[in-house]
PDB file of N, CA and C in Angstrom:
ATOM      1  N   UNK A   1      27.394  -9.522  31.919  1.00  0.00           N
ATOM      2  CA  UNK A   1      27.060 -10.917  32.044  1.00  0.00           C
ATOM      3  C   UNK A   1      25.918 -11.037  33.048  1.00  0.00           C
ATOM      4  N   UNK A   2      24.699 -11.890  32.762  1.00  0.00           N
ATOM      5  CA  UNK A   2      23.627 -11.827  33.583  1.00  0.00           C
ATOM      6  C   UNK A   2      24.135 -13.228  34.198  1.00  0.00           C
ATOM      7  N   UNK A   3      23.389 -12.854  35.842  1.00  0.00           N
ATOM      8  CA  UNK A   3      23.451 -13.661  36.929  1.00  0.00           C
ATOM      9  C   UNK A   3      23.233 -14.962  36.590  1.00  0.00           C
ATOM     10  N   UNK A   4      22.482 -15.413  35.272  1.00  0.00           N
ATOM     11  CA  UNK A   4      21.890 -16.554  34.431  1.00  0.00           C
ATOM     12  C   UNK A   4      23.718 -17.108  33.969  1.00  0.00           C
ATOM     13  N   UNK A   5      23.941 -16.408  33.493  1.00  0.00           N
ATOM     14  CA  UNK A   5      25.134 -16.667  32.487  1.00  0.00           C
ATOM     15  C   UNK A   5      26.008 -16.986  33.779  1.00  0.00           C
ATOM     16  N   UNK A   6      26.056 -16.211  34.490  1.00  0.00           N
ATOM     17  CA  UNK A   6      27.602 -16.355  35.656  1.00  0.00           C
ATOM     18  C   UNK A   6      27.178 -17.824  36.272  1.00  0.00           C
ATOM     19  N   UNK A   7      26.112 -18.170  36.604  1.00  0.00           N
ATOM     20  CA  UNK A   7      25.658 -19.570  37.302  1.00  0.00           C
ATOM     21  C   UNK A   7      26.040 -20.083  36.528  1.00  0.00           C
ATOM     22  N   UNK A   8      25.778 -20.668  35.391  1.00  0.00           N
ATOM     23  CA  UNK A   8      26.263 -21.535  34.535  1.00  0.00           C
ATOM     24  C   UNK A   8      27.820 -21.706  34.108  1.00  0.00           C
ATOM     25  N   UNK A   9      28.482 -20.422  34.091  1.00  0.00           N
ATOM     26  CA  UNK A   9      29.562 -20.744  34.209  1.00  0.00           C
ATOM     27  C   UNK A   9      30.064 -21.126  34.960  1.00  0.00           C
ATOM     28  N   UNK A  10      29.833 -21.165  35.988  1.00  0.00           N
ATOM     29  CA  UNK A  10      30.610 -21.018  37.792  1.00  0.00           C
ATOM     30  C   UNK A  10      30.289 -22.959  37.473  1.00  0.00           C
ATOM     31  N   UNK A  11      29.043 -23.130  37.622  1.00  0.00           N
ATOM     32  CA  UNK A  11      28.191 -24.579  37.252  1.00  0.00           C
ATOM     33  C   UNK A  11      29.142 -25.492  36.092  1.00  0.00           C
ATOM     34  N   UNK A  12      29.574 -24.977  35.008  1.00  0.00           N
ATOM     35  CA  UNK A  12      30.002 -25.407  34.162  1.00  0.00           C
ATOM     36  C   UNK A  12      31.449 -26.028  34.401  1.00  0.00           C
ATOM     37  N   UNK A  13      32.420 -24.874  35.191  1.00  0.00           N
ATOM     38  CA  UNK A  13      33.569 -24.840  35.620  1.00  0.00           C
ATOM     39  C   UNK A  13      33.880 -26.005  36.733  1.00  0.00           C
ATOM     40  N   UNK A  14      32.827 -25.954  37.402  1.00  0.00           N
ATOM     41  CA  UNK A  14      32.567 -26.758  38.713  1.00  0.00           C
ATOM     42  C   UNK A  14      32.947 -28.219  38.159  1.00  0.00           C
ATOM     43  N   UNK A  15      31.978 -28.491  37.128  1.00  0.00           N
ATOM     44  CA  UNK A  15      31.881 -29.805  36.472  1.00  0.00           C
ATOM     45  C   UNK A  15      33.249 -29.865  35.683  1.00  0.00           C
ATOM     46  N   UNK A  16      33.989 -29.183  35.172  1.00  0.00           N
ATOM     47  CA  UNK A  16      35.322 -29.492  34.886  1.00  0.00           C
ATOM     48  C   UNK A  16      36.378 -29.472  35.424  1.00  0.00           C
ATOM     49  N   UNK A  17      36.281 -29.014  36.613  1.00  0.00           N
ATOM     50  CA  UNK A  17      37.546 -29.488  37.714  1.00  0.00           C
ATOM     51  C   UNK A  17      36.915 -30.555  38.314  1.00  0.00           C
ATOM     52  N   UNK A  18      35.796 -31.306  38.578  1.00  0.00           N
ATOM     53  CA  UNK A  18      35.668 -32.327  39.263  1.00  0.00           C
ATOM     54  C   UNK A  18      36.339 -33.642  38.410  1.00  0.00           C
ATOM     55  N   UNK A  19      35.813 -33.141  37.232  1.00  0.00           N
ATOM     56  CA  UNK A  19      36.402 -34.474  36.564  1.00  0.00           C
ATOM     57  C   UNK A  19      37.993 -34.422  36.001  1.00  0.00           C
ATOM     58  N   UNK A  20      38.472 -33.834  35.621  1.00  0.00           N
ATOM     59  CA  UNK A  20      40.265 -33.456  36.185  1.00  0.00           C
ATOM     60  C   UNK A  20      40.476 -33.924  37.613  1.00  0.00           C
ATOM     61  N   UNK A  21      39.520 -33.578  38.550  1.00  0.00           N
ATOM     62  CA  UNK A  21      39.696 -34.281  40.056  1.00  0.00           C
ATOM     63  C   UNK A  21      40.229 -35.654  39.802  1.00  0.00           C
ATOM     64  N   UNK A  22      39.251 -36.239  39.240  1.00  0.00           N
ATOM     65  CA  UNK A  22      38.292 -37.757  39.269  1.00  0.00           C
ATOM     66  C   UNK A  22      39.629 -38.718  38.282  1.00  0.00           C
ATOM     67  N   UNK A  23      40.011 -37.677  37.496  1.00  0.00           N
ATOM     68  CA  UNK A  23      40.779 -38.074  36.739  1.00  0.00           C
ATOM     69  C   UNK A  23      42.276 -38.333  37.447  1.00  0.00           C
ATOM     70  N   UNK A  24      42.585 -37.356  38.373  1.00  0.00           N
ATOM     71  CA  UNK A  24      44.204 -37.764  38.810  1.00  0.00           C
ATOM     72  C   UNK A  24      43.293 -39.056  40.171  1.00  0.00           C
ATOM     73  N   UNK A  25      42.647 -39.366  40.615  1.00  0.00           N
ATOM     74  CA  UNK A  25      41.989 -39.899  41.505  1.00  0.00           C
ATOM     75  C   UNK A  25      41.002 -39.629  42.916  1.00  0.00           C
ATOM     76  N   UNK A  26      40.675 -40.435  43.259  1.00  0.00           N
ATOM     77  CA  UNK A  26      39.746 -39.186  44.247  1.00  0.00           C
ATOM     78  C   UNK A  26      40.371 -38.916  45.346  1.00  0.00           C
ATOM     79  N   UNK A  27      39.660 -37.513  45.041  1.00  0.00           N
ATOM     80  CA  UNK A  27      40.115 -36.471  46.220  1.00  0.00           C
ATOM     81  C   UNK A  27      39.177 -35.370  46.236  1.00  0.00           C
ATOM     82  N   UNK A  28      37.683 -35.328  46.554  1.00  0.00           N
ATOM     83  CA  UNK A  28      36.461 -34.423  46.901  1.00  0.00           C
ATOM     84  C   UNK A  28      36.774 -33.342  47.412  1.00  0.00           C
ATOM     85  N   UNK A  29      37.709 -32.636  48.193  1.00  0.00           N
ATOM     86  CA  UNK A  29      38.578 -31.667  48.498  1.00  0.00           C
ATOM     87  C   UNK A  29      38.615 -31.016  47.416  1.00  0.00           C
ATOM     88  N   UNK A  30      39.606 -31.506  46.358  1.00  0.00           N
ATOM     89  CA  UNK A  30      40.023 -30.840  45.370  1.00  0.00           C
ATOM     90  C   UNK A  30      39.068 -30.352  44.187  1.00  0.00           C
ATOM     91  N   UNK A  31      38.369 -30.643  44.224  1.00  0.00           N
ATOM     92  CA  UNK A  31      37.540 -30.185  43.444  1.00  0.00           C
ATOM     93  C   UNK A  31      36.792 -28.812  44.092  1.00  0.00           C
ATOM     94  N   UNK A  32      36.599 -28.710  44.858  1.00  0.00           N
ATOM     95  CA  UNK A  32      35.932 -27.722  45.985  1.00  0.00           C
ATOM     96  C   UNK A  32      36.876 -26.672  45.824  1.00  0.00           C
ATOM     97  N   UNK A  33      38.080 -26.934  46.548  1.00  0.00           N
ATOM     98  CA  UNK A  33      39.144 -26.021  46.329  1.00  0.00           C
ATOM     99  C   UNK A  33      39.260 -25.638  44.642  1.00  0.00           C
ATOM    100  N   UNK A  34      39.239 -26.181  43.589  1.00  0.00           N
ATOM    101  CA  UNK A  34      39.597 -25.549  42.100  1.00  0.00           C
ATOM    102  C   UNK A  34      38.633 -24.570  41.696  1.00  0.00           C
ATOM    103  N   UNK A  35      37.256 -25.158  42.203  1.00  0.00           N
ATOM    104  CA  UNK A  35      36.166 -24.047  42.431  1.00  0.00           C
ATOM    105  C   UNK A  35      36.039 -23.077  43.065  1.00  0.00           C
ATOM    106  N   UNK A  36      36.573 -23.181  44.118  1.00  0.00           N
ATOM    107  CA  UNK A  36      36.567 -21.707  45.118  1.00  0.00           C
ATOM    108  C   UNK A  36      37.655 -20.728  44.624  1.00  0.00           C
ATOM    109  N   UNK A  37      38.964 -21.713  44.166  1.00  0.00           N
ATOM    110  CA  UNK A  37      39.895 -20.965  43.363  1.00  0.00           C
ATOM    111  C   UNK A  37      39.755 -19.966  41.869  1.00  0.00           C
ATOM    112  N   UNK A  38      39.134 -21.030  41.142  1.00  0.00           N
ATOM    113  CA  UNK A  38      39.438 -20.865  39.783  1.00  0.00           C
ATOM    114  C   UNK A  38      38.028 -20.035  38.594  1.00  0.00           C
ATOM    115  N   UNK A  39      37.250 -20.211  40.083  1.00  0.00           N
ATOM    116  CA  UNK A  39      35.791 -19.542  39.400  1.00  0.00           C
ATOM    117  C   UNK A  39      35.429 -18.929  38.599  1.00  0.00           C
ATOM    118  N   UNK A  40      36.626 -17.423  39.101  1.00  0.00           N
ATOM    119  CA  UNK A  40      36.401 -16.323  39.037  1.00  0.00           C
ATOM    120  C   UNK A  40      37.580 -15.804  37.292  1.00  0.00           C
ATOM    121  N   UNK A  41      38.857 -16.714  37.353  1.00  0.00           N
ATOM    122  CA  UNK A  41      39.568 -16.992  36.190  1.00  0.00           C
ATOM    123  C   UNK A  41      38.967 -17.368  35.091  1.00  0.00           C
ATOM    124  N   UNK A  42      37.763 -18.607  35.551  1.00  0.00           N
ATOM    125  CA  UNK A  42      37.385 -19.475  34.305  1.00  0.00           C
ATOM    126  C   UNK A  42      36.127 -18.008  33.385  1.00  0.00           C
ATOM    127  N   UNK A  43      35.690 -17.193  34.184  1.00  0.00           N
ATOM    128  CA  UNK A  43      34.789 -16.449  33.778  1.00  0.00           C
ATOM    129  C   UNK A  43      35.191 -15.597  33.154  1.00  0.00           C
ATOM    130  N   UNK A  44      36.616 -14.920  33.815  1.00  0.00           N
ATOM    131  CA  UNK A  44      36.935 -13.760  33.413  1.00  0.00           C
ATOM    132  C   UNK A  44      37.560 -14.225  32.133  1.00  0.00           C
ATOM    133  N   UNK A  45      39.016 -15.215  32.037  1.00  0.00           N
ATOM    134  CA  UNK A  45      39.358 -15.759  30.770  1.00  0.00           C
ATOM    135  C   UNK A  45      38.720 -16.345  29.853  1.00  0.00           C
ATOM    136  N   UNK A  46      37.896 -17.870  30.114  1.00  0.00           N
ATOM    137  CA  UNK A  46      37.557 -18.496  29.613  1.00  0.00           C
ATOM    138  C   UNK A  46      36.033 -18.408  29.248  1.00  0.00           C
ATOM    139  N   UNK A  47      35.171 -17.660  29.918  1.00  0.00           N
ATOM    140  CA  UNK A  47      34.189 -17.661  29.582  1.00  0.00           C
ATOM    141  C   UNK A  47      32.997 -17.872  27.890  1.00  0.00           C
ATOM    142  N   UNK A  48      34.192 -17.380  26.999  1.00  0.00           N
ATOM    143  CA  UNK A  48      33.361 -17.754  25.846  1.00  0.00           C
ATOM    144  C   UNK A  48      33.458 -18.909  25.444  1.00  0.00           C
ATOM    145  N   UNK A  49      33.681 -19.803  26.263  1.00  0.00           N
ATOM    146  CA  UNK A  49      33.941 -20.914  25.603  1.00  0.00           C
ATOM    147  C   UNK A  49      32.444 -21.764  26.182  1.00  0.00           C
ATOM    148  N   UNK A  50      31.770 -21.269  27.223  1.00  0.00           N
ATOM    149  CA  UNK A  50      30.646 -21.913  27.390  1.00  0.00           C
ATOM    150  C   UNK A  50      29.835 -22.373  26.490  1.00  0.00           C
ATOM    151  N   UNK A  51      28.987 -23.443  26.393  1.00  0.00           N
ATOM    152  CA  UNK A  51      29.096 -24.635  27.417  1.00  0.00           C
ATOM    153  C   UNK A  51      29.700 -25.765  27.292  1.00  0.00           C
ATOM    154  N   UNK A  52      30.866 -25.674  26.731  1.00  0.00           N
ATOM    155  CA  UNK A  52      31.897 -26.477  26.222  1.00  0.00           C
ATOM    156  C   UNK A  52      32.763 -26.991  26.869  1.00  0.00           C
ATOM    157  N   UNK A  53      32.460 -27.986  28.196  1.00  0.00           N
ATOM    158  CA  UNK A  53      33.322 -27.787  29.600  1.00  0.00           C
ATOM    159  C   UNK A  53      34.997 -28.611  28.985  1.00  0.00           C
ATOM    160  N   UNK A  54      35.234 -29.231  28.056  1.00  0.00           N
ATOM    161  CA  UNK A  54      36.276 -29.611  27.556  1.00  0.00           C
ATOM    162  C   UNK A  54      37.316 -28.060  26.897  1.00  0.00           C
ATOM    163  N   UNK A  55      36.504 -27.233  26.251  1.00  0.00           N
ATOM    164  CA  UNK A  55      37.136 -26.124  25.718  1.00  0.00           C
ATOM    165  C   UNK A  55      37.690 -25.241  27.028  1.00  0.00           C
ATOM    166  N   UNK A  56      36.368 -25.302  27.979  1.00  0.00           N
ATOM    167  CA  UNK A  56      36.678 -24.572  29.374  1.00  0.00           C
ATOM    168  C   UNK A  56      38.302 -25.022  29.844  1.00  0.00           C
ATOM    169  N   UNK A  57      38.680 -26.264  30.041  1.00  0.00           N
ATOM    170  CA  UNK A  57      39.085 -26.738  30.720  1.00  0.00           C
ATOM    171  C   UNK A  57      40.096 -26.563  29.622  1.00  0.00           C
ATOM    172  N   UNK A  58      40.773 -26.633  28.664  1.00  0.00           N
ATOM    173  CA  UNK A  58      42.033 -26.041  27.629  1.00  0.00           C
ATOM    174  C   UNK A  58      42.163 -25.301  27.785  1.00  0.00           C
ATOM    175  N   UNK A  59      41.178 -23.938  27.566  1.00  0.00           N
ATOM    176  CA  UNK A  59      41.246 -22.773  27.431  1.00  0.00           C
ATOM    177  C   UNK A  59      42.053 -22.494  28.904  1.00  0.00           C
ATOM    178  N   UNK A  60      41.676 -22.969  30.205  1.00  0.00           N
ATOM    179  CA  UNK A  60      42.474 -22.380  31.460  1.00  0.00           C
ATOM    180  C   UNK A  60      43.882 -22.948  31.581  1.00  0.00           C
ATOM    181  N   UNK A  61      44.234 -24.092  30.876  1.00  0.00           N
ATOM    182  CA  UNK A  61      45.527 -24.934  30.625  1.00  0.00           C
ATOM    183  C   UNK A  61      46.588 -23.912  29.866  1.00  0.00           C
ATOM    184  N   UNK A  62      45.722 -23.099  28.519  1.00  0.00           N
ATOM    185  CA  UNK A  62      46.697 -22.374  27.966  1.00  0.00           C
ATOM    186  C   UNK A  62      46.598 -21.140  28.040  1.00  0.00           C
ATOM    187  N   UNK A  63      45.765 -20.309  29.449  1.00  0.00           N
ATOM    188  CA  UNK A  63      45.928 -19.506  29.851  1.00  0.00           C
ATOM    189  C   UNK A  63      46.451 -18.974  30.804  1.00  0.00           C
ATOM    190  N   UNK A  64      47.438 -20.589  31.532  1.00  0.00           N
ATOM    191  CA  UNK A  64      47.954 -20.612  33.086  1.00  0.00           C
ATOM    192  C   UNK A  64      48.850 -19.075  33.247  1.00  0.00           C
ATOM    193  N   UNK A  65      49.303 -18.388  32.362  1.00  0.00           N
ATOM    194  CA  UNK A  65      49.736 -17.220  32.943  1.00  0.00           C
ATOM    195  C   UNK A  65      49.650 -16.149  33.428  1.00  0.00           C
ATOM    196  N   UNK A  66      48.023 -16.206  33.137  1.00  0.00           N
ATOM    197  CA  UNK A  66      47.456 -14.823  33.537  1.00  0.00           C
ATOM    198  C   UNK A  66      46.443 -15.282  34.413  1.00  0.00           C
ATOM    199  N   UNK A  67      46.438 -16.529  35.270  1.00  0.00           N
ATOM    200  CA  UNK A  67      45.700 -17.000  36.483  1.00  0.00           C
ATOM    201  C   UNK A  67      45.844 -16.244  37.359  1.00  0.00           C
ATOM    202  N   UNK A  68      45.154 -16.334  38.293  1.00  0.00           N
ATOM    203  CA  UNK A  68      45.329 -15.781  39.724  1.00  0.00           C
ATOM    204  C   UNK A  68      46.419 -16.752  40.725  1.00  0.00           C
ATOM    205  N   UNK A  69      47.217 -15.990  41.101  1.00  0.00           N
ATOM    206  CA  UNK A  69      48.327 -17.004  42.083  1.00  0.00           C
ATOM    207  C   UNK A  69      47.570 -18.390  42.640  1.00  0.00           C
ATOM    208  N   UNK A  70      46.024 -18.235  43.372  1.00  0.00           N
ATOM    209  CA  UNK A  70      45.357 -19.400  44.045  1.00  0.00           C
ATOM    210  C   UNK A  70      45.256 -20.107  43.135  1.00  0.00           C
ATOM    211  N   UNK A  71      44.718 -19.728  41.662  1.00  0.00           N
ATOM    212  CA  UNK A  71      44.113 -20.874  40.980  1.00  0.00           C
ATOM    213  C   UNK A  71      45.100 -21.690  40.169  1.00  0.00           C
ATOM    214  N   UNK A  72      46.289 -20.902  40.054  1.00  0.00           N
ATOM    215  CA  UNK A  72      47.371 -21.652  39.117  1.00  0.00           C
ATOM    216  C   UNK A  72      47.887 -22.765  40.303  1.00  0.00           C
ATOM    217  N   UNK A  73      47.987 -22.627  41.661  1.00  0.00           N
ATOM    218  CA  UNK A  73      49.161 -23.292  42.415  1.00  0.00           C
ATOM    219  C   UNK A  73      47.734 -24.876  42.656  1.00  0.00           C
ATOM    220  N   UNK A  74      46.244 -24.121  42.407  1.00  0.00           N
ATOM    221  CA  UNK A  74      45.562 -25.335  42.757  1.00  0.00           C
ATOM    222  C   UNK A  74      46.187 -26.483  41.465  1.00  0.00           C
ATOM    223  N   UNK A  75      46.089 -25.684  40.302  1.00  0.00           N
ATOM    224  CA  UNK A  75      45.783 -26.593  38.582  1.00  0.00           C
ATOM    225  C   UNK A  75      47.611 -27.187  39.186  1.00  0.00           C
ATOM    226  N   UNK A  76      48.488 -26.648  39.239  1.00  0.00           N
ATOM    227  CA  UNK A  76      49.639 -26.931  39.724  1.00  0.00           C
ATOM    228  C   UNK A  76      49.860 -28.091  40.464  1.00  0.00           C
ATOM    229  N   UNK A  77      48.920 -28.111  41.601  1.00  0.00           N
ATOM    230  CA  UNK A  77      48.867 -29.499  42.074  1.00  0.00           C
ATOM    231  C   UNK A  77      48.244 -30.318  41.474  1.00  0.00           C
ATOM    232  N   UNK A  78      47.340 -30.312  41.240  1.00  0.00           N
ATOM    233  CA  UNK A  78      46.343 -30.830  40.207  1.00  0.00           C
ATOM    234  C   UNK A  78      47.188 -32.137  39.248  1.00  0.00           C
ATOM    235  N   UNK A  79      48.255 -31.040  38.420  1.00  0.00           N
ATOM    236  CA  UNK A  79      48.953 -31.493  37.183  1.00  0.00           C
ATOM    237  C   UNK A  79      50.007 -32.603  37.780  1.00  0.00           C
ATOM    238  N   UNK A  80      50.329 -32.203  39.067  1.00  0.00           N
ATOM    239  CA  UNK A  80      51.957 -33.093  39.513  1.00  0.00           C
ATOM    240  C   UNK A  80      50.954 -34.550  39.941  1.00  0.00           C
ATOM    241  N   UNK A  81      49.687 -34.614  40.853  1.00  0.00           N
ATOM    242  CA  UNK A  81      48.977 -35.354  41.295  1.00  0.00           C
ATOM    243  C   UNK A  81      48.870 -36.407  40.073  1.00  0.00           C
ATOM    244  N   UNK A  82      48.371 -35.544  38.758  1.00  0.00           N
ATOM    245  CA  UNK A  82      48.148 -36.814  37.677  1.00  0.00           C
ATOM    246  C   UNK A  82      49.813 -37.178  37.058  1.00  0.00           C
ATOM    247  N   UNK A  83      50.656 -36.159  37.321  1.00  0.00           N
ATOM    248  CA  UNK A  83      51.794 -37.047  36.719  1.00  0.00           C
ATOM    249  C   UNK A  83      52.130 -38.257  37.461  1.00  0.00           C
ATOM    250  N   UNK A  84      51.936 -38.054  38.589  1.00  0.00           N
ATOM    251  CA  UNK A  84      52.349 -39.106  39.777  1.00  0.00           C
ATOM    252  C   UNK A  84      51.702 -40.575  39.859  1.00  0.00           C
ATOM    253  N   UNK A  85      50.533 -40.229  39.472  1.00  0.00           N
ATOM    254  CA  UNK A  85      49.536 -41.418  39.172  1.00  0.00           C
ATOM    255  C   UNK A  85      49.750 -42.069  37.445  1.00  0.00           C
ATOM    256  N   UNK A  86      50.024 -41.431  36.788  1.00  0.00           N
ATOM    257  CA  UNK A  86      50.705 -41.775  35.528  1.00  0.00           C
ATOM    258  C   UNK A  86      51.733 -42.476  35.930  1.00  0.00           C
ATOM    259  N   UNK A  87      53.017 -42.295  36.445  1.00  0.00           N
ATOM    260  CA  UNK A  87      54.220 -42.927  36.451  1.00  0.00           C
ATOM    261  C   UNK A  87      53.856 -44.300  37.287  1.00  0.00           C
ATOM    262  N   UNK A  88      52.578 -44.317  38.550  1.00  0.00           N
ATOM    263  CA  UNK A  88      52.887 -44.927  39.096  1.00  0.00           C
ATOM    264  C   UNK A  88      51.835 -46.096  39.103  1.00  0.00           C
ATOM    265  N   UNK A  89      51.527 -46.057  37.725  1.00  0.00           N
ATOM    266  CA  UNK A  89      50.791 -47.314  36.441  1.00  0.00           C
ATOM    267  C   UNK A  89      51.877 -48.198  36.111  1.00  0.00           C
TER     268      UNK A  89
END
């Protein structure tokens, strides 16, 4: 994978945990953290799915088992954050 390709993914990934962020509500933290976490997952698993940041962002949903401990416990919070804001519509 050229340094071209890894930016864009890393870039790509970035932009799909912010808006999963944006989506349970804001919290600029968290997005930072899913990135520093999940970077390196979204490339190694998900990578062919570029530049498809919706496919990106499935593809790591139905790959939560073979995450890295950091990046599953981030998407983990992530997931309870939007249930919480769901119920509490």
């Amino acid at each position: 994978m050229t340094f071209h390709r890894t930016s864009r993914v890393a870039l790509l990934f970035a932009i799909a945990c912010a808006a999963i962020a944006l989506s349970a509500g804001p919290n600029p933290a968290f997005s930072s953290e899913a990135q520093q976490m999940c970077t390196g997952d979204a490339m190694r698993l998900c990578g062919h799915e570029v530049p498809n940041v919706q496919r990106i962002t499935a593809c790591m949903v139905k790959q939560r088992a073979n995450l890295s401990p950091g990046c599953r416990a981030v998407m983990d919070r992530e997931h309870a954050a939007r249930r919480r804001a769901a119920t509490a519509e």
